[in-house]
PDB file of N, CA and C in Angstrom:
ATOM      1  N   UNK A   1      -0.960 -11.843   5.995  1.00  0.00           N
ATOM      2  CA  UNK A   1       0.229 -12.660   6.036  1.00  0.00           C
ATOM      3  C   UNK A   1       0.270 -13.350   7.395  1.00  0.00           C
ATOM      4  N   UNK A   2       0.582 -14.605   7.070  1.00  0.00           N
ATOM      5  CA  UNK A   2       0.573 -15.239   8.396  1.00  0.00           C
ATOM      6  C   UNK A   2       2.190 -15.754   9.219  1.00  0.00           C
ATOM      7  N   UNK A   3       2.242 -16.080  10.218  1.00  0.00           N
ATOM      8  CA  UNK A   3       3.904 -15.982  10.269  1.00  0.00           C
ATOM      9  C   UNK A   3       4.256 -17.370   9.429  1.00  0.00           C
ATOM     10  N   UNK A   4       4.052 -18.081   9.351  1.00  0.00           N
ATOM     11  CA  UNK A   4       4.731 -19.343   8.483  1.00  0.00           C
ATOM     12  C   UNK A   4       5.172 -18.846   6.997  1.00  0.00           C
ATOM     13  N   UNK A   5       4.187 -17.497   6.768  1.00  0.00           N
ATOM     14  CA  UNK A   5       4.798 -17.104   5.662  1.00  0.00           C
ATOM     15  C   UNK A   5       5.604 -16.659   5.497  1.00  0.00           C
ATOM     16  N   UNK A   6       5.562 -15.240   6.643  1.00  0.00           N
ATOM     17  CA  UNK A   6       6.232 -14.424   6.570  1.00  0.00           C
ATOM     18  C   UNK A   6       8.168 -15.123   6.699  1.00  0.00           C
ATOM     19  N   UNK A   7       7.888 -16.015   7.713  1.00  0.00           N
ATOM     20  CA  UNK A   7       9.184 -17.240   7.800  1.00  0.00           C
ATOM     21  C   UNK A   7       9.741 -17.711   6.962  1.00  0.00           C
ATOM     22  N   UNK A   8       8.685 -18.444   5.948  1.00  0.00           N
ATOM     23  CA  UNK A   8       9.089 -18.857   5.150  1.00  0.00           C
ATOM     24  C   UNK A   8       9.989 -17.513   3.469  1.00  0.00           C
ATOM     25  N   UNK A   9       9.217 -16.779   3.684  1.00  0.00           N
ATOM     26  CA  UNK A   9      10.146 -15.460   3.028  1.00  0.00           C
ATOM     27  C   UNK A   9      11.264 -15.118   2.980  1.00  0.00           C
ATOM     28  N   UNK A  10      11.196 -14.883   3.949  1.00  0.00           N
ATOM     29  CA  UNK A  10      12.760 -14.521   5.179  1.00  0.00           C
ATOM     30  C   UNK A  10      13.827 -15.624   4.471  1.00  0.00           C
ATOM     31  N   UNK A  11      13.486 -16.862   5.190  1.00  0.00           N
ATOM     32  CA  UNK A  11      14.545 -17.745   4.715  1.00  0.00           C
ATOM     33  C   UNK A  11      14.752 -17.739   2.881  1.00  0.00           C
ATOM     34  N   UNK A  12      13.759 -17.631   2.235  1.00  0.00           N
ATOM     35  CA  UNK A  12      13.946 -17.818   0.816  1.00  0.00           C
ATOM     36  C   UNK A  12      14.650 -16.379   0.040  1.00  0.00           C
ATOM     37  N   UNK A  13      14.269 -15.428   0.768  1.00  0.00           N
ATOM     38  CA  UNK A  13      15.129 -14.164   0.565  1.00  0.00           C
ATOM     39  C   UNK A  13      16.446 -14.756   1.246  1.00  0.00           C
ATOM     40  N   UNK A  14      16.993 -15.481   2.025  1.00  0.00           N
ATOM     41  CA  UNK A  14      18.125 -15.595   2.304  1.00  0.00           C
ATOM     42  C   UNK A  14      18.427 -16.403   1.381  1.00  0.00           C
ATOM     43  N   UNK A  15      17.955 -17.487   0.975  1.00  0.00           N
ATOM     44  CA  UNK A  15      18.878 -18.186   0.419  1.00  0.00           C
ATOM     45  C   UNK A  15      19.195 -18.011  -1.514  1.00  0.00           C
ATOM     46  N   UNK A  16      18.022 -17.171  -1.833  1.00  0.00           N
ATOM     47  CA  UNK A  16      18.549 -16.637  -2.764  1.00  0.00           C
ATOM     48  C   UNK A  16      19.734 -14.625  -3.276  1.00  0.00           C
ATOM     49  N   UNK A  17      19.892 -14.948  -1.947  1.00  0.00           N
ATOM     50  CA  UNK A  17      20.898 -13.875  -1.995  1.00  0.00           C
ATOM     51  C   UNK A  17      22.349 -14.482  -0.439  1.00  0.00           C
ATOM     52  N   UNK A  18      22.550 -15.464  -1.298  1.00  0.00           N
ATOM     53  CA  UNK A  18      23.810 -15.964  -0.032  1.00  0.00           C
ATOM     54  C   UNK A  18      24.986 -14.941   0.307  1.00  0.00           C
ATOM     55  N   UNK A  19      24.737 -13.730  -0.369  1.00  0.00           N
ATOM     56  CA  UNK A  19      26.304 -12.982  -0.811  1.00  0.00           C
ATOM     57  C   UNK A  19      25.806 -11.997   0.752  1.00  0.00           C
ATOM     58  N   UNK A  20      24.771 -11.770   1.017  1.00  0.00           N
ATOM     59  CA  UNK A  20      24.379 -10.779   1.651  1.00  0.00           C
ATOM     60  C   UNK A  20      24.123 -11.528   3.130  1.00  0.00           C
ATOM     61  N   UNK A  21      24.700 -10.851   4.387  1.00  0.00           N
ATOM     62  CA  UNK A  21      24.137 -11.216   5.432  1.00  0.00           C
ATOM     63  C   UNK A  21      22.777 -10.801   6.015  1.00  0.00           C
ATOM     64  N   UNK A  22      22.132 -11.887   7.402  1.00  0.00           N
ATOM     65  CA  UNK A  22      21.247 -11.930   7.759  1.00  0.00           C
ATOM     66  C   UNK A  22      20.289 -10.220   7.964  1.00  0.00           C
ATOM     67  N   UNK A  23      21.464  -9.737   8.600  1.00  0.00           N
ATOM     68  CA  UNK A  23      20.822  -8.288   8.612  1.00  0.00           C
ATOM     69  C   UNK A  23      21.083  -7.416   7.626  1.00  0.00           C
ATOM     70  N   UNK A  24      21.743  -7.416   6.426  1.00  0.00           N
ATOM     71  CA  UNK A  24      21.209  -6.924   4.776  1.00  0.00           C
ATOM     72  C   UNK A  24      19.999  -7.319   4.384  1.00  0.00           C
ATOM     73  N   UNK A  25      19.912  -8.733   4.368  1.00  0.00           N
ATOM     74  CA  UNK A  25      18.277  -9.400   4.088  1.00  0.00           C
ATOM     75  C   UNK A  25      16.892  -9.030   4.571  1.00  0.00           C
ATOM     76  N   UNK A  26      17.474  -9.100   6.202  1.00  0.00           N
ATOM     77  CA  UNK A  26      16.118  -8.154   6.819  1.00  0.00           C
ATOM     78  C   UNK A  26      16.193  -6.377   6.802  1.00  0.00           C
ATOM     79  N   UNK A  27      16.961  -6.027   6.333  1.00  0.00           N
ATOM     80  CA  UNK A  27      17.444  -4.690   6.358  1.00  0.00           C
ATOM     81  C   UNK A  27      16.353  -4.206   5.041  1.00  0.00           C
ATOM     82  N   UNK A  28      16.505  -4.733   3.981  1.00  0.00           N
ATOM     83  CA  UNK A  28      16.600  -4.957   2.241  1.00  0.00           C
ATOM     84  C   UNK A  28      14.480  -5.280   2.445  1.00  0.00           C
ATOM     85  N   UNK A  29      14.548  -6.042   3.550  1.00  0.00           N
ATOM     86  CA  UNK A  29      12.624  -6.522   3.126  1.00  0.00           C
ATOM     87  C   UNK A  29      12.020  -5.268   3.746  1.00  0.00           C
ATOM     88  N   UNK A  30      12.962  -4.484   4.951  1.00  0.00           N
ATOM     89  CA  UNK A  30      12.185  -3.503   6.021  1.00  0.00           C
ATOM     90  C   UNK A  30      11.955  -2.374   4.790  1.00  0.00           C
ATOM     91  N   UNK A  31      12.875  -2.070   4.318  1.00  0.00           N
ATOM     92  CA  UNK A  31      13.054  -1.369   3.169  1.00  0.00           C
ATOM     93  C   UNK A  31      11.872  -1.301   1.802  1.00  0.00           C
ATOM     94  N   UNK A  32      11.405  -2.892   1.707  1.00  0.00           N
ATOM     95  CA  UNK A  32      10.553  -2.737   0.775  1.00  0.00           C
ATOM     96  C   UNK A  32       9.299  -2.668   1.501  1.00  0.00           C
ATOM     97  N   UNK A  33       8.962  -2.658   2.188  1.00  0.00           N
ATOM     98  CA  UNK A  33       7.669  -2.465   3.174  1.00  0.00           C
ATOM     99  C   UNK A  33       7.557  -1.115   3.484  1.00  0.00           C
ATOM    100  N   UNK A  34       8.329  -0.757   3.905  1.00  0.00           N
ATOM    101  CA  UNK A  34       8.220   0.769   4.187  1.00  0.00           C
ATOM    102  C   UNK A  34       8.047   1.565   2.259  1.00  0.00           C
ATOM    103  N   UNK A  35       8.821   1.006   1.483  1.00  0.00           N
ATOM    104  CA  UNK A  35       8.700   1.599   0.351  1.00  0.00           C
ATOM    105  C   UNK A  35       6.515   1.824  -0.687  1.00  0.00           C
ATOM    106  N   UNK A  36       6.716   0.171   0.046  1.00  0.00           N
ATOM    107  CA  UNK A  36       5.251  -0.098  -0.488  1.00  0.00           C
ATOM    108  C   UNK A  36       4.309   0.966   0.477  1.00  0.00           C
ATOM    109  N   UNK A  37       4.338   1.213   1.818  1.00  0.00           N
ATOM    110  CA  UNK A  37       3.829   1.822   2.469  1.00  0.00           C
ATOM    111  C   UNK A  37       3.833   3.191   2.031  1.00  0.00           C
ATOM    112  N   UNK A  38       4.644   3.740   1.812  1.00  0.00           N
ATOM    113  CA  UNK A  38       4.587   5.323   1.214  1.00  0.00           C
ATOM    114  C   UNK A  38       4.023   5.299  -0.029  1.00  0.00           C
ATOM    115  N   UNK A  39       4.079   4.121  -0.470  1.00  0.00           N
ATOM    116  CA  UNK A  39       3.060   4.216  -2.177  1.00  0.00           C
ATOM    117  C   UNK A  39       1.957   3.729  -1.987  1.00  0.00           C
ATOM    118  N   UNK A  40       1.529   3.566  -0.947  1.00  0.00           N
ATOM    119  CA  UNK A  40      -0.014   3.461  -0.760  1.00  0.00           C
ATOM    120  C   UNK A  40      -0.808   4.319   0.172  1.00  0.00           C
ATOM    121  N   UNK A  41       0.153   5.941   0.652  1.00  0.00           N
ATOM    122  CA  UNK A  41      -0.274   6.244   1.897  1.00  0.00           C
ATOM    123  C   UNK A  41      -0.295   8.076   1.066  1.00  0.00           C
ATOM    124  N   UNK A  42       0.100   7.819  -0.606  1.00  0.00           N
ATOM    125  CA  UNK A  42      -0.216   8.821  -1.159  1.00  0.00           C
ATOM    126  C   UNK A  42      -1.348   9.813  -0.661  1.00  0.00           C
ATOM    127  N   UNK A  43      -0.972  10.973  -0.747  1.00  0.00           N
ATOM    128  CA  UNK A  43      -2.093  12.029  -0.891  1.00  0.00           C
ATOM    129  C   UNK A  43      -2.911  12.083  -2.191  1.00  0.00           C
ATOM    130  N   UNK A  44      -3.243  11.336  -2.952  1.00  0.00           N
ATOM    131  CA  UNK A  44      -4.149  12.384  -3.767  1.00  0.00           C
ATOM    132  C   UNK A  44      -5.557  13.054  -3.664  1.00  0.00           C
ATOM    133  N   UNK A  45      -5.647  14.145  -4.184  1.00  0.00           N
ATOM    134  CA  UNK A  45      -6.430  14.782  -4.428  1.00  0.00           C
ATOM    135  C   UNK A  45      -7.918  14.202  -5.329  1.00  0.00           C
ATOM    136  N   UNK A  46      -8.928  14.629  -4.232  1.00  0.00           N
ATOM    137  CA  UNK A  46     -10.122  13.966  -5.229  1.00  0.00           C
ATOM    138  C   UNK A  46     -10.983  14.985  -5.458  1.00  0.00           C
ATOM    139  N   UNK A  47     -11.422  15.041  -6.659  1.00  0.00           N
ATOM    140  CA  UNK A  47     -12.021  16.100  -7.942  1.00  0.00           C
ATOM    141  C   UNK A  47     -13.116  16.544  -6.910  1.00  0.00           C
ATOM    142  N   UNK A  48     -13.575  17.874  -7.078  1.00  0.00           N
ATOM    143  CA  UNK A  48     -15.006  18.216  -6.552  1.00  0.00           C
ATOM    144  C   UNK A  48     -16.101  17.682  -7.051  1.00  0.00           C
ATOM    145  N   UNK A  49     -16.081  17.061  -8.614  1.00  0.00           N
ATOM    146  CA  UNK A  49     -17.277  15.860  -9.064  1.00  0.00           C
ATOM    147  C   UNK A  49     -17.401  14.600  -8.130  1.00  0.00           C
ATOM    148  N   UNK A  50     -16.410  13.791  -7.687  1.00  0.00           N
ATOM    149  CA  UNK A  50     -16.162  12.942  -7.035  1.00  0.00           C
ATOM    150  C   UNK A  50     -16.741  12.544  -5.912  1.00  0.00           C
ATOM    151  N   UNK A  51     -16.080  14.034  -5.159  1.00  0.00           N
ATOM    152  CA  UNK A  51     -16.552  14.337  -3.553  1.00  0.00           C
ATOM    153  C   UNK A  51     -17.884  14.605  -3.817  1.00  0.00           C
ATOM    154  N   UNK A  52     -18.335  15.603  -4.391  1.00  0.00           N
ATOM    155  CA  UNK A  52     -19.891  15.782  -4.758  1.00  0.00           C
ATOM    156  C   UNK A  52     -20.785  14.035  -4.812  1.00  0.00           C
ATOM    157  N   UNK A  53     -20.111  13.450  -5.481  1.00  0.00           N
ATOM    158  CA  UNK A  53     -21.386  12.177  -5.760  1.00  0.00           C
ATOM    159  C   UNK A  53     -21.366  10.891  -4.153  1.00  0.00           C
ATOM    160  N   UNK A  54     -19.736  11.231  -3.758  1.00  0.00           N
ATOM    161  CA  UNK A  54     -19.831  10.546  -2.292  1.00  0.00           C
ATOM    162  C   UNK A  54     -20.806  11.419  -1.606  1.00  0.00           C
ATOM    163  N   UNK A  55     -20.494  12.393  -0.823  1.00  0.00           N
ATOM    164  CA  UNK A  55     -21.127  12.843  -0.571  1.00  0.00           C
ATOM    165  C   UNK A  55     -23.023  12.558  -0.828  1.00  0.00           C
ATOM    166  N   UNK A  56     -23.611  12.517  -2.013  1.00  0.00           N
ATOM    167  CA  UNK A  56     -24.506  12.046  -2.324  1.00  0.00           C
ATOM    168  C   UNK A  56     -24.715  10.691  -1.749  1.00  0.00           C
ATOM    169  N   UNK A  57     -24.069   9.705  -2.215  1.00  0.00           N
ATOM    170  CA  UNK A  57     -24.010   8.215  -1.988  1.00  0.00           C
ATOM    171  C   UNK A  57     -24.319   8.606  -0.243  1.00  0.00           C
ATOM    172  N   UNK A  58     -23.439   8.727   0.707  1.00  0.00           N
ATOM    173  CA  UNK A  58     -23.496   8.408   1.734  1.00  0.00           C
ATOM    174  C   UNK A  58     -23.980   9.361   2.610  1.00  0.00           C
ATOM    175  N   UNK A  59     -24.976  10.146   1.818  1.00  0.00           N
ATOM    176  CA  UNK A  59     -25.898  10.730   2.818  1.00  0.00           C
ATOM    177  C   UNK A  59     -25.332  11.866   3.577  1.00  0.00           C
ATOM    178  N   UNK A  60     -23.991  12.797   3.032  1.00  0.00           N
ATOM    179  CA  UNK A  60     -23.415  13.474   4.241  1.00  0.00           C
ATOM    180  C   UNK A  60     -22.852  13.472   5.002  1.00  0.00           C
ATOM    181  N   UNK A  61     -22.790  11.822   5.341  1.00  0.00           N
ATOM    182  CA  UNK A  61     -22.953  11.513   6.411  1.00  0.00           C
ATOM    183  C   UNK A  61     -21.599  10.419   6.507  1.00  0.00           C
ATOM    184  N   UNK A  62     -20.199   9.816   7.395  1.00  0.00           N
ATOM    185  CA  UNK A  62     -19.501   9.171   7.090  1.00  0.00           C
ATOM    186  C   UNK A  62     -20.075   8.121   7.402  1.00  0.00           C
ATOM    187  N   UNK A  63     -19.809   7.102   6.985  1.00  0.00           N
ATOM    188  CA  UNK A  63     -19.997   5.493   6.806  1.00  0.00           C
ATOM    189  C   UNK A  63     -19.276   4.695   8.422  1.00  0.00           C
ATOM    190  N   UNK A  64     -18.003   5.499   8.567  1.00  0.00           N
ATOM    191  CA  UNK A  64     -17.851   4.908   9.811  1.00  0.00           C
ATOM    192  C   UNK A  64     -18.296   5.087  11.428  1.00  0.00           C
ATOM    193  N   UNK A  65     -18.169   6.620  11.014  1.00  0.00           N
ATOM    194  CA  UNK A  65     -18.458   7.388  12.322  1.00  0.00           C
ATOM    195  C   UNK A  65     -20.046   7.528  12.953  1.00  0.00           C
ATOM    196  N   UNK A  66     -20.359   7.998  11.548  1.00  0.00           N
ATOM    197  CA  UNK A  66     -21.690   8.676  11.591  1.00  0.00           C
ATOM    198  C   UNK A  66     -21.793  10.041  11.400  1.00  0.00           C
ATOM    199  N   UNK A  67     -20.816  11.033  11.525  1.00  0.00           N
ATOM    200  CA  UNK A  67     -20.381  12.362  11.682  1.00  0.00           C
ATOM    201  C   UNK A  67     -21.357  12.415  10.569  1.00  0.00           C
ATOM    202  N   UNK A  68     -21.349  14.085  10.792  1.00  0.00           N
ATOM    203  CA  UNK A  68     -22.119  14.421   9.440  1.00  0.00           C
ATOM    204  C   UNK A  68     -20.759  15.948   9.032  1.00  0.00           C
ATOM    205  N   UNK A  69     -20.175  16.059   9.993  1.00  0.00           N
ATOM    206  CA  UNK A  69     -19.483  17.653   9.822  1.00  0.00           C
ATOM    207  C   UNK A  69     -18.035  17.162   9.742  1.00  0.00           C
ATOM    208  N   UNK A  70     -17.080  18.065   8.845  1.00  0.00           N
ATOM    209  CA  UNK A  70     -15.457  18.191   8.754  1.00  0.00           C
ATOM    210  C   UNK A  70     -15.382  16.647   7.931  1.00  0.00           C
ATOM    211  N   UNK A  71     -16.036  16.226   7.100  1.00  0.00           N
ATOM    212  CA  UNK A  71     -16.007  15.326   6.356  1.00  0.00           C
ATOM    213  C   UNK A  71     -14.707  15.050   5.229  1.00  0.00           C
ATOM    214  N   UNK A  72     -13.658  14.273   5.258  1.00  0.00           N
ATOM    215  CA  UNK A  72     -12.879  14.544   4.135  1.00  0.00           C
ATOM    216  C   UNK A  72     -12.446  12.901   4.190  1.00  0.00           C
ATOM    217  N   UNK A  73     -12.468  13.041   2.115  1.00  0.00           N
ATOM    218  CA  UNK A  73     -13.106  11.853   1.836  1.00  0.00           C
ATOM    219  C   UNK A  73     -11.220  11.011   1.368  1.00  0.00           C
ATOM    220  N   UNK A  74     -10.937  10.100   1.262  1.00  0.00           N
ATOM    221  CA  UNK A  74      -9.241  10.238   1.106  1.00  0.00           C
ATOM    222  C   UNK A  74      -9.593   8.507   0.363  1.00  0.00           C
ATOM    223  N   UNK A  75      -9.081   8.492  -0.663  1.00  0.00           N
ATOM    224  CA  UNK A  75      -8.641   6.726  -1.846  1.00  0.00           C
ATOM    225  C   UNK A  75      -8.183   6.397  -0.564  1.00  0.00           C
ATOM    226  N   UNK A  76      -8.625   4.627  -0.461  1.00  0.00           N
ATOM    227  CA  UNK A  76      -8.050   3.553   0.064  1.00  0.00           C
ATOM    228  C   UNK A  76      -7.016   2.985  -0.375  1.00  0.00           C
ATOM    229  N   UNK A  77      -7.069   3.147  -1.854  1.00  0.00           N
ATOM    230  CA  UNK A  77      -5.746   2.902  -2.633  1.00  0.00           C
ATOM    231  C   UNK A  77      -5.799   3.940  -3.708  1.00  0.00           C
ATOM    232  N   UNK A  78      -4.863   4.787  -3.476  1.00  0.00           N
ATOM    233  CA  UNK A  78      -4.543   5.873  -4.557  1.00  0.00           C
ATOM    234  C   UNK A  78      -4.439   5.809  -6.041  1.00  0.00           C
ATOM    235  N   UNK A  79      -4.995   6.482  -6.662  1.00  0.00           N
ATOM    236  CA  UNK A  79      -4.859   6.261  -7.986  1.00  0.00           C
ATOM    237  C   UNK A  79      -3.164   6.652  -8.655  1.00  0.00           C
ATOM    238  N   UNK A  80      -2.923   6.943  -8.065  1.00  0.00           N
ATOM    239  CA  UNK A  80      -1.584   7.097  -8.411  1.00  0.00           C
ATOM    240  C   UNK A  80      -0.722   5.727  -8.731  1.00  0.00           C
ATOM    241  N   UNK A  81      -1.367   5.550  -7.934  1.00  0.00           N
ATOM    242  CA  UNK A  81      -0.279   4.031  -8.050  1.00  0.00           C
ATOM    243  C   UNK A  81      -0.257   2.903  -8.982  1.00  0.00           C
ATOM    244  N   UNK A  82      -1.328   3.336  -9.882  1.00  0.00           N
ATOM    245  CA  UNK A  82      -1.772   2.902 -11.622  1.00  0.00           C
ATOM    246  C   UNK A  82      -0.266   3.846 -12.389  1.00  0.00           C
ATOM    247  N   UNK A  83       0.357   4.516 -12.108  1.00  0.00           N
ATOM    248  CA  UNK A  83       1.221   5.301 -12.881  1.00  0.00           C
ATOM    249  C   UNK A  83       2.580   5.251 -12.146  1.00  0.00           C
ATOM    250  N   UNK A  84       2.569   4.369 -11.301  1.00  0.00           N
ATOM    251  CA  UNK A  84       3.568   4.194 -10.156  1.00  0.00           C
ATOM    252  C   UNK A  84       4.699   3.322 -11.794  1.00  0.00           C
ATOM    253  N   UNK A  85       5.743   4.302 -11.848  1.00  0.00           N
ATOM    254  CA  UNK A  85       6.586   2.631 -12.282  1.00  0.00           C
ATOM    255  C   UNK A  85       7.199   1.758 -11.754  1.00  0.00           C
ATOM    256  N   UNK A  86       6.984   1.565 -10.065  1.00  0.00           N
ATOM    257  CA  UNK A  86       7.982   0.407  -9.460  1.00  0.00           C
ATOM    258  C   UNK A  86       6.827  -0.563  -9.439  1.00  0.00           C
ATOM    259  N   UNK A  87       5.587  -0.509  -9.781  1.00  0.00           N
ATOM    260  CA  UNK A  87       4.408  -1.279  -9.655  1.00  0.00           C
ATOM    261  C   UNK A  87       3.556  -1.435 -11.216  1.00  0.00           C
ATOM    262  N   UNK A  88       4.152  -1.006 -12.163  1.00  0.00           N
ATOM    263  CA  UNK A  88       3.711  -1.313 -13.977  1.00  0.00           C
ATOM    264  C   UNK A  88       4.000  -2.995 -13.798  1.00  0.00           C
ATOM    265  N   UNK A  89       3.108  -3.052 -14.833  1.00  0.00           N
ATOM    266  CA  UNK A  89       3.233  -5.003 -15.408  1.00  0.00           C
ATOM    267  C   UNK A  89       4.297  -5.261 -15.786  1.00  0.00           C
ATOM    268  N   UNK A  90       5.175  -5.904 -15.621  1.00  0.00           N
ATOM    269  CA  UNK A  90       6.348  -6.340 -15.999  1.00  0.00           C
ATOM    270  C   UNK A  90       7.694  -6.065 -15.033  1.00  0.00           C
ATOM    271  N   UNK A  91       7.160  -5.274 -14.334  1.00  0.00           N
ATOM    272  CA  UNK A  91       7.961  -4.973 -13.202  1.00  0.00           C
ATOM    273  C   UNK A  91       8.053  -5.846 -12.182  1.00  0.00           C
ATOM    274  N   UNK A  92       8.854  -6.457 -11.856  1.00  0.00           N
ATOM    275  CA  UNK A  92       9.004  -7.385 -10.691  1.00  0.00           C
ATOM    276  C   UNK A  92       8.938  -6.750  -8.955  1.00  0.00           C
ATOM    277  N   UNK A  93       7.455  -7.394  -8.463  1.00  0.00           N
ATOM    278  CA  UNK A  93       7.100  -6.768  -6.858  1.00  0.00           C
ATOM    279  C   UNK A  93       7.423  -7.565  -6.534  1.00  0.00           C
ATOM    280  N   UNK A  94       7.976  -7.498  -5.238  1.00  0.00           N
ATOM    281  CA  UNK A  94       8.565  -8.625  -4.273  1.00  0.00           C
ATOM    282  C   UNK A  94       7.094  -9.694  -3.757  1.00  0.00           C
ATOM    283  N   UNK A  95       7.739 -11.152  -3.756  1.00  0.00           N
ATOM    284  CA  UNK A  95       6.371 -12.234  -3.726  1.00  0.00           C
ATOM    285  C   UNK A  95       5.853 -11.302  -2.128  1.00  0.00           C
ATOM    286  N   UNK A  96       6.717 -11.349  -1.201  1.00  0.00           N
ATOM    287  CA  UNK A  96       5.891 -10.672  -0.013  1.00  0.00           C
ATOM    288  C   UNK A  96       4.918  -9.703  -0.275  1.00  0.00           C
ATOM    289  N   UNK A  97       4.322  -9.027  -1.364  1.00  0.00           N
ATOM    290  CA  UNK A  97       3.216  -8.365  -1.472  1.00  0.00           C
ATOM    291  C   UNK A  97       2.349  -8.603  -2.619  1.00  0.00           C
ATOM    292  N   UNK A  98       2.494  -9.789  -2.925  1.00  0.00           N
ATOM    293  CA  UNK A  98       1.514 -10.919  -4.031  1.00  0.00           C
ATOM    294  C   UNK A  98       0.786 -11.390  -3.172  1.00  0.00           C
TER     295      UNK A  98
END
């Protein structure tokens, strides 16, 4: 996101909610950011088949570090969030995270 966007948001969240003041509006977006953030910062759990074939794939070894020891492997984007219902098709996500 770049700021012209993020600007341009702001104001269009304002002006389609005139009933609400400036700091409800930014109150209301901090709110959905932080919301999206906890639904993408899920824990889940990944199967011992899983870890077994990473593990395979990358040699033991992590991809970023290089480490080879205390390895633990964690979704970039949780599968959970396929079963999330504030994020099902038909559900309306705020354009700020389109």
């Amino acid at each position: 996101m770049v700021p012209n966007d993020t600007s341009r948001y702001i104001l269009d969240q304002l002006s389609q909610h005139p009933q609400c003041t400036v700091e409800e509006t930014l109150h209301s977006i901090k709110n959905d950011w932080f919301a999206l953030g906890r639904k993408l910062t899920r824990e889940n759990p990944i199967s011992p088949e899983v870890e077994a074939a990473l593990l395979e794939r990358d040699n033991r070894r992590c991809c970023i570090t290089g480490l080879d020891t205390n390895l633990k492997y964690t979704y970039i984007i949780p599968p959970s969030i396929a079963s999330d219902s504030d994020l099902q098709k038909g559900v309306s996500v705020p354009t700020i995270f389109t």
